[in-house]
C-alpha atoms as a PDB file:
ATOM      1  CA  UNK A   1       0.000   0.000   0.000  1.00  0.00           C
ATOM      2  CA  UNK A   2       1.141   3.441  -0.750  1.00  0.00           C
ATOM      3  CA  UNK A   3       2.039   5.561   1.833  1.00  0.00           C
ATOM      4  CA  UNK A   4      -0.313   8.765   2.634  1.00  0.00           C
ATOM      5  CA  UNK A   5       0.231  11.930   0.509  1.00  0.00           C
ATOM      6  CA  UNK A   6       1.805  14.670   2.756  1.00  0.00           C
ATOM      7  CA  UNK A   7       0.714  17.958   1.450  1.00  0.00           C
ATOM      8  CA  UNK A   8       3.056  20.717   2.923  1.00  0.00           C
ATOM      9  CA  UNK A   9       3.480  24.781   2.208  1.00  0.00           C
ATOM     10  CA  UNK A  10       6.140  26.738   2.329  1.00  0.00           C
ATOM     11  CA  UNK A  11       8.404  27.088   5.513  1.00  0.00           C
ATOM     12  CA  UNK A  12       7.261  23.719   6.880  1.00  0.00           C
ATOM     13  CA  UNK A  13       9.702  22.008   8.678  1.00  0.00           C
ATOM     14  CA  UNK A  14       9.362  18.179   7.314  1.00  0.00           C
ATOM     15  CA  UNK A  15      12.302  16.803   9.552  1.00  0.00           C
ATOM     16  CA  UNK A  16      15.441  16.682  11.111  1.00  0.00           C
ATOM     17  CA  UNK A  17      18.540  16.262   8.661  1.00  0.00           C
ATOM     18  CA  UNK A  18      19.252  12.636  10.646  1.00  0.00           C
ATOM     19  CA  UNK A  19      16.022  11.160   9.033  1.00  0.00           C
ATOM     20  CA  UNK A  20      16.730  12.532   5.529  1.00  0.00           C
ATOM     21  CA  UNK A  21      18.864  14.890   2.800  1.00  0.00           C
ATOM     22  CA  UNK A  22      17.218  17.702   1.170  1.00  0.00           C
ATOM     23  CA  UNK A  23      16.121  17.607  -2.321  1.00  0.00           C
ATOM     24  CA  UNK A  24      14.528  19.940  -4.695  1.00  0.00           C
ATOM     25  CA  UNK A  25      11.861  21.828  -3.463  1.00  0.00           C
ATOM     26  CA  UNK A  26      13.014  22.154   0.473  1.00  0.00           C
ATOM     27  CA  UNK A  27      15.877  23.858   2.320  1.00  0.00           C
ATOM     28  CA  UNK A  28      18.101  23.270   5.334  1.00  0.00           C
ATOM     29  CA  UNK A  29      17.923  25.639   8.679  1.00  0.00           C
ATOM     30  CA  UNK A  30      19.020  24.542  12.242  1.00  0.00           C
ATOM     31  CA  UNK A  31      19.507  20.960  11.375  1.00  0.00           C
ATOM     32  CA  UNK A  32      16.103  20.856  10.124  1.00  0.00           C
ATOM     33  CA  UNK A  33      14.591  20.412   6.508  1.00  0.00           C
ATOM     34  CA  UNK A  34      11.878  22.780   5.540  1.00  0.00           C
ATOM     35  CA  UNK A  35       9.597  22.896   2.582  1.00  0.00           C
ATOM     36  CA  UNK A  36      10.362  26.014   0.157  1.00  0.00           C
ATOM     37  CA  UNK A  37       7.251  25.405  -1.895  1.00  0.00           C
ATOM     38  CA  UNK A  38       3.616  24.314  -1.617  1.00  0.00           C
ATOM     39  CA  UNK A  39       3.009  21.113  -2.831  1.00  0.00           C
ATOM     40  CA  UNK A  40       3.148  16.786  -1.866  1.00  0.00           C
ATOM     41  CA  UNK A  41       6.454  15.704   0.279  1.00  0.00           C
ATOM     42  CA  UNK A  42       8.533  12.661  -1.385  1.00  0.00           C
ATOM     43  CA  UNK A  43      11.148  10.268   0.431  1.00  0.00           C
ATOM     44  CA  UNK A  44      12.946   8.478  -1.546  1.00  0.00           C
ATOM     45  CA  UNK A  45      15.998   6.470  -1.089  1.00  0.00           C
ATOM     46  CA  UNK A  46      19.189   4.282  -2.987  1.00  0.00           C
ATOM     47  CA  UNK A  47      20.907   1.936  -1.750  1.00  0.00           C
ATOM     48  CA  UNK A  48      20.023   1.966   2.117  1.00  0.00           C
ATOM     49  CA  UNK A  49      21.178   6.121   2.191  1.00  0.00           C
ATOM     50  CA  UNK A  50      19.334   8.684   4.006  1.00  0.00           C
ATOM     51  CA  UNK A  51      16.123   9.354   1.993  1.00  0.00           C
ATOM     52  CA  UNK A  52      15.727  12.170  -0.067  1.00  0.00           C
ATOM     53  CA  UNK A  53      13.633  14.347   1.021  1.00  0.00           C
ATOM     54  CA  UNK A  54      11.796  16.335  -1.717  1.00  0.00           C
ATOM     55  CA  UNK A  55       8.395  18.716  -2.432  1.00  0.00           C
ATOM     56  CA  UNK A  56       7.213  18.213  -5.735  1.00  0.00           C
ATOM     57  CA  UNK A  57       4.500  21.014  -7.363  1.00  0.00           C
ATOM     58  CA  UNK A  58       1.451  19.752  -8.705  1.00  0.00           C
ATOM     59  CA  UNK A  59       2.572  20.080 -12.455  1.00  0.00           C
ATOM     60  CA  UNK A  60      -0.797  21.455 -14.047  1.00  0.00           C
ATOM     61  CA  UNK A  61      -1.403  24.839 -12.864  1.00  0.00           C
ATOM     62  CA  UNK A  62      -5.212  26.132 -12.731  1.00  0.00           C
ATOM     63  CA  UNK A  63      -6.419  28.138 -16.037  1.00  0.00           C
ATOM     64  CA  UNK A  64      -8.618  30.726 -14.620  1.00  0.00           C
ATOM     65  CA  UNK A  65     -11.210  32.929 -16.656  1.00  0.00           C
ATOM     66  CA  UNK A  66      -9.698  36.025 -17.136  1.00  0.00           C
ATOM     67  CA  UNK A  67     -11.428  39.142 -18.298  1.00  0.00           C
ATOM     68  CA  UNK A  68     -11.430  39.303 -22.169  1.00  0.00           C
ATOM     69  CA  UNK A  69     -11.394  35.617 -22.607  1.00  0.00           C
ATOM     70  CA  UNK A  70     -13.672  33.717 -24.702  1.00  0.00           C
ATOM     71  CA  UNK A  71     -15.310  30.577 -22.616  1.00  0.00           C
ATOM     72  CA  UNK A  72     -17.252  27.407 -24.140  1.00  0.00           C
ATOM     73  CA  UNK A  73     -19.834  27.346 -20.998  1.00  0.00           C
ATOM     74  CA  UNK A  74     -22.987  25.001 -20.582  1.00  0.00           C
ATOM     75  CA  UNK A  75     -26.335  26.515 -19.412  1.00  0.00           C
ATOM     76  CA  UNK A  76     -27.826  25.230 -16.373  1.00  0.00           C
ATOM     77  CA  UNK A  77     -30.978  27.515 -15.388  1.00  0.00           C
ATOM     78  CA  UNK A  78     -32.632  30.457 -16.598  1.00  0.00           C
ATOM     79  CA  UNK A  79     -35.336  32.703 -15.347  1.00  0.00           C
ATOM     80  CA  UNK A  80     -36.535  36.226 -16.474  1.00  0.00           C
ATOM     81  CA  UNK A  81     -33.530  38.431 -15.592  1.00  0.00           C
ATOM     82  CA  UNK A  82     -30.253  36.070 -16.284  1.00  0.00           C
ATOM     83  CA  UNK A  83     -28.884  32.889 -17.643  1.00  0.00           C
ATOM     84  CA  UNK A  84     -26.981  30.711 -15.100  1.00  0.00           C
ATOM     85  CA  UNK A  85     -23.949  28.780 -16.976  1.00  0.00           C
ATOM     86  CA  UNK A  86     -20.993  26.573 -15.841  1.00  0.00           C
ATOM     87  CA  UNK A  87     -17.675  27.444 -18.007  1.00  0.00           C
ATOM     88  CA  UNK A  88     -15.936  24.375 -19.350  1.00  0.00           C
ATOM     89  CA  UNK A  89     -13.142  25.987 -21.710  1.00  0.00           C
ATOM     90  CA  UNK A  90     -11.210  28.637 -21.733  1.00  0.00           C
ATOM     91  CA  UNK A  91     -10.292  29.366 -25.392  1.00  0.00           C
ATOM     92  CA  UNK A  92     -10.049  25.834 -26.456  1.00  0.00           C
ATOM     93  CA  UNK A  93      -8.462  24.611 -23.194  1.00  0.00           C
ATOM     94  CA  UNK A  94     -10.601  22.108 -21.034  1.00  0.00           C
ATOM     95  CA  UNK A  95     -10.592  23.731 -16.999  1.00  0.00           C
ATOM     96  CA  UNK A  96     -10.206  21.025 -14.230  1.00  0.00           C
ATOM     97  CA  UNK A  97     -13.300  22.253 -12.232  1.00  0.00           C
ATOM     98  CA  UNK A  98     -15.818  24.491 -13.808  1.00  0.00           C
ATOM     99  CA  UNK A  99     -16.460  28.115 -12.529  1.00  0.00           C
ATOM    100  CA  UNK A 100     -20.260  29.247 -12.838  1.00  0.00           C
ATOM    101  CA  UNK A 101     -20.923  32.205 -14.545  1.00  0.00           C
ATOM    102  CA  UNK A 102     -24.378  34.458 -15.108  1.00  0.00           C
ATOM    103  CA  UNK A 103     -25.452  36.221 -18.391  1.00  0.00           C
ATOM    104  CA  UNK A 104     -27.329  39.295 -17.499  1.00  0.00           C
ATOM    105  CA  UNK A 105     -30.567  39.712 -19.604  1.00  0.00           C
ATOM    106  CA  UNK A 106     -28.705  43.185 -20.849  1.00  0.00           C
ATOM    107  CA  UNK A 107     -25.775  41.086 -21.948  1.00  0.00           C
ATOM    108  CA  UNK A 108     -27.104  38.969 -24.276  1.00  0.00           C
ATOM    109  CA  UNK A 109     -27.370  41.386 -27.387  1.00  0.00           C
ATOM    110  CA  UNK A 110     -25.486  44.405 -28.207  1.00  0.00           C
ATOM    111  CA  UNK A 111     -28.957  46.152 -29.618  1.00  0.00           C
ATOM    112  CA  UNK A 112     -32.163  46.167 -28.785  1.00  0.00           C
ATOM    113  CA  UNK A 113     -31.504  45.097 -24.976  1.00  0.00           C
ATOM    114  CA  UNK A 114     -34.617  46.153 -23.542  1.00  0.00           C
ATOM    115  CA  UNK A 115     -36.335  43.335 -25.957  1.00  0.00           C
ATOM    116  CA  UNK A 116     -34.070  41.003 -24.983  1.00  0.00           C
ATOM    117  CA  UNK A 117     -36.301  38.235 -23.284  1.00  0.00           C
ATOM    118  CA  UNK A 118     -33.747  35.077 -21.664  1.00  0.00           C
ATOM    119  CA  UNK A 119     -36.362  32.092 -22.332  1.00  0.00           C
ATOM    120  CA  UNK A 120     -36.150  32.768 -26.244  1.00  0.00           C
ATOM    121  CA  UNK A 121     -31.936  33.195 -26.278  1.00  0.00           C
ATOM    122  CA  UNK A 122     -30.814  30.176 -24.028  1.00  0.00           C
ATOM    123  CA  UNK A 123     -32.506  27.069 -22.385  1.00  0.00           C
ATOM    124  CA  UNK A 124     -30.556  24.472 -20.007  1.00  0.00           C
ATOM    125  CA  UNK A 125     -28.381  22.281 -21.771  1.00  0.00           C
ATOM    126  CA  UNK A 126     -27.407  24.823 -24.420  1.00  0.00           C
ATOM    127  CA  UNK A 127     -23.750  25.194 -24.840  1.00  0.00           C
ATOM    128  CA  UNK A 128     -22.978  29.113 -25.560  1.00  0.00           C
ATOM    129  CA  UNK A 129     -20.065  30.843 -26.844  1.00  0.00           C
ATOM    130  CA  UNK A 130     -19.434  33.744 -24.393  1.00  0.00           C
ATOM    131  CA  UNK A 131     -16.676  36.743 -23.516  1.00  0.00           C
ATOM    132  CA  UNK A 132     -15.901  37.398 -19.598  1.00  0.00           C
ATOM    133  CA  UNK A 133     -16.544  40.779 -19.035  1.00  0.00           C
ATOM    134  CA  UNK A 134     -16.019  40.790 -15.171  1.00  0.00           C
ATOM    135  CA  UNK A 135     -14.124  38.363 -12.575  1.00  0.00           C
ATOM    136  CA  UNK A 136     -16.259  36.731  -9.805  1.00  0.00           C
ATOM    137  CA  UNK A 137     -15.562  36.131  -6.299  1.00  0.00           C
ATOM    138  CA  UNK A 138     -16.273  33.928  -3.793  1.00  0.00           C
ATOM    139  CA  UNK A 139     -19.678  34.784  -3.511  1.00  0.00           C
ATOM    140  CA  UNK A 140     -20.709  36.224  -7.218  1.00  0.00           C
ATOM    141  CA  UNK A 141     -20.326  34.015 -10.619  1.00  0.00           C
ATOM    142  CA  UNK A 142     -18.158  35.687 -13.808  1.00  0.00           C
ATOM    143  CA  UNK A 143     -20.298  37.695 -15.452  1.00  0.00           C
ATOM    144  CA  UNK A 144     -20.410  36.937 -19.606  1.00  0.00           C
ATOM    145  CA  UNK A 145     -21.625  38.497 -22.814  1.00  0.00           C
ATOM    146  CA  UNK A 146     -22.910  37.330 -25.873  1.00  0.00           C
ATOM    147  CA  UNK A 147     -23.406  40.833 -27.235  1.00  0.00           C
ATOM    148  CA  UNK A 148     -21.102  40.035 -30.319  1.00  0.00           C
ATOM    149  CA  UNK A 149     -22.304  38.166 -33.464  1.00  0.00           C
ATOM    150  CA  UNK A 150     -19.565  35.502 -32.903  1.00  0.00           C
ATOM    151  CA  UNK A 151     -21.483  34.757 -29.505  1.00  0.00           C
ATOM    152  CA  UNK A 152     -24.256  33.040 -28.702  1.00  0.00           C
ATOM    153  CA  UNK A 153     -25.593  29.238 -28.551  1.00  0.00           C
ATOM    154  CA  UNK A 154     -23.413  27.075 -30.506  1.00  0.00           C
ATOM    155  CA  UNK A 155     -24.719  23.720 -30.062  1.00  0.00           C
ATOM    156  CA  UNK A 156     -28.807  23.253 -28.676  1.00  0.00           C
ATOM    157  CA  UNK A 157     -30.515  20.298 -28.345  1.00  0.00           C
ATOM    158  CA  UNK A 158     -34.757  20.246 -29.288  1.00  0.00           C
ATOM    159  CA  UNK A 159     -37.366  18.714 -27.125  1.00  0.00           C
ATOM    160  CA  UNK A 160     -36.895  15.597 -29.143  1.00  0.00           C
ATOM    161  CA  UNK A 161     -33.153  15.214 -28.333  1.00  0.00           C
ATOM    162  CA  UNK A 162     -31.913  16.070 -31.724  1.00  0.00           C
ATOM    163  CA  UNK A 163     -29.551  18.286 -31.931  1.00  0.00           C
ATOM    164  CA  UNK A 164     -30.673  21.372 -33.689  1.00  0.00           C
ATOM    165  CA  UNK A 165     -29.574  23.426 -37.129  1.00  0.00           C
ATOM    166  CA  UNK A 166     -29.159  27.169 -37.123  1.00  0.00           C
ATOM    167  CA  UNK A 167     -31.283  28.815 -39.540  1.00  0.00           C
ATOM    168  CA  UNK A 168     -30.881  32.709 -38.709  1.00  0.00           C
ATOM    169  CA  UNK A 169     -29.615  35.098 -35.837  1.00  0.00           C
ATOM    170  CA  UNK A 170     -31.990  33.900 -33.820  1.00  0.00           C
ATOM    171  CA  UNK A 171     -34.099  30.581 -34.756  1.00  0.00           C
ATOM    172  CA  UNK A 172     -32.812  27.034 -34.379  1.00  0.00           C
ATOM    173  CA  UNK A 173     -34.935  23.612 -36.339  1.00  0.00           C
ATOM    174  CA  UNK A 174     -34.973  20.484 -35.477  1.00  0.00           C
ATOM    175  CA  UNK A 175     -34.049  18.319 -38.515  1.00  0.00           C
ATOM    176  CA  UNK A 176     -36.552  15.860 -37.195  1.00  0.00           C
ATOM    177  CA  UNK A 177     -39.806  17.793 -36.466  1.00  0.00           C
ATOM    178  CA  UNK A 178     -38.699  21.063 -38.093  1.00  0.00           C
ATOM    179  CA  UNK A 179     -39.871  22.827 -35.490  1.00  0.00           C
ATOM    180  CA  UNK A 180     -38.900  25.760 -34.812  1.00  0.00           C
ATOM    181  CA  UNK A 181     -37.211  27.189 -31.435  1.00  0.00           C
ATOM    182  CA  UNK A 182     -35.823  30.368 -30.726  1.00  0.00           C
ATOM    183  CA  UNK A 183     -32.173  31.219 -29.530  1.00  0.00           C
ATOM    184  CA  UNK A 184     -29.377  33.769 -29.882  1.00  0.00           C
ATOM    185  CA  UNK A 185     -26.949  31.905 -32.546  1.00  0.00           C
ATOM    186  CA  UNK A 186     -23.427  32.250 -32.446  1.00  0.00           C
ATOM    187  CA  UNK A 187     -21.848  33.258 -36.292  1.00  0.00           C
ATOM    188  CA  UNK A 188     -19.525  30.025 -35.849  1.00  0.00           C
ATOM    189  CA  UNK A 189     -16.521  31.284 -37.143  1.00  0.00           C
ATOM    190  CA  UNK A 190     -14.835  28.453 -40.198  1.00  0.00           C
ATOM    191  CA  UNK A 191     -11.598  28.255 -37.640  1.00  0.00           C
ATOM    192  CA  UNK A 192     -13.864  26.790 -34.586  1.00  0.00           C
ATOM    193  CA  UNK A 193     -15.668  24.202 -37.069  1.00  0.00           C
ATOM    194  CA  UNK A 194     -14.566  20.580 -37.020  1.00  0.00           C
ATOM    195  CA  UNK A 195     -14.586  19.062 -40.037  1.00  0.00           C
END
């Protein structure tokens, strides 16, 4: 069985230089061996030697939303004043844990905002093309846009389950029922399509 994962931060004294040698990531004081980073203490040892004592990073660092950015996010609930979404890419870079986010009813279009009505732009399970336009916090979500042409619902789903064709700004069809269902399209620029 493997032994327990020590996490440790930095100026954590491990142990005493009898037990073990520093390695990367730590520093000697006192006779002691202290961590000089944040991260998950490793002993290994050669040859019946003093372990080496070690703190190795966790080697993926968090992408965070950052104001500007364009985020792939999926749409979770909706009710007259805002769109609640969880963000699942930054650019076209998968996050570890998704980061909620709210689009504002005057944030969905750049014209006409007072018209704009949330029920006939998104519905849950939609997944929208949107620009940060503020950083949350502990207690508030990222606020997004989709006030550009480029932004907007890429990929919708209709109440059959089919997944639905854009046929203007703002009308999906089903290629099943052909009905009709409204949403604010994203212009899918040719770089983003797969082929």
């Amino acid at each position: 069985m493997a032994p327990p994962v020590r996490y440790c931060i930095p100026g954590e004294r491990l142990c005493n230089l009898e037990e073990g040698s520093p390695g990367s990531g730590t520093y000697t004081r006192h006779g002691y061996i202290f961590s000089s980073l944040a991260g998950c203490m490793t002993k290994s040892s050669e040859n019946g030697a003093l372990p080496v004592v070690s703190v190795m990073r966790e080697t993926e660092s968090q992408l965070l939303p950052d104001v500007g950015a364009i985020v792939t996010c999926k749409v979770s609930s909706i009710n007259s004043r805002f769109a609640k979404v969880h963000i699942l890419y930054v650019g076209s870079t998968p996050l570890k844990n998704s980061f909620r986010g709210t689009i504002r009813k005057e944030d969905v279009r750049a014209t006409e905002k007072d018209k704009v009505e949330i029920y006939k732009s998104f519905r849950p399970g939609d997944i929208v093309l949107a620009k940060v336009i503020s950083l949350g916090d502990a207690q508030s979500n990222y606020l997004l846009t989709t006030g550009e042409n480029e932004l907007g619902v890429v990929v919708a789903h209709s109440e059959s389950g089919v997944q639905m064709v854009p046929i203007s700004w703002c009308e999906m069809q089903c290629p099943k029922t052909h009905t009709k269902e409204f949403r604010k399209v994203a212009r899918v620029q040719p770089e983003f399509l797969q082929t």
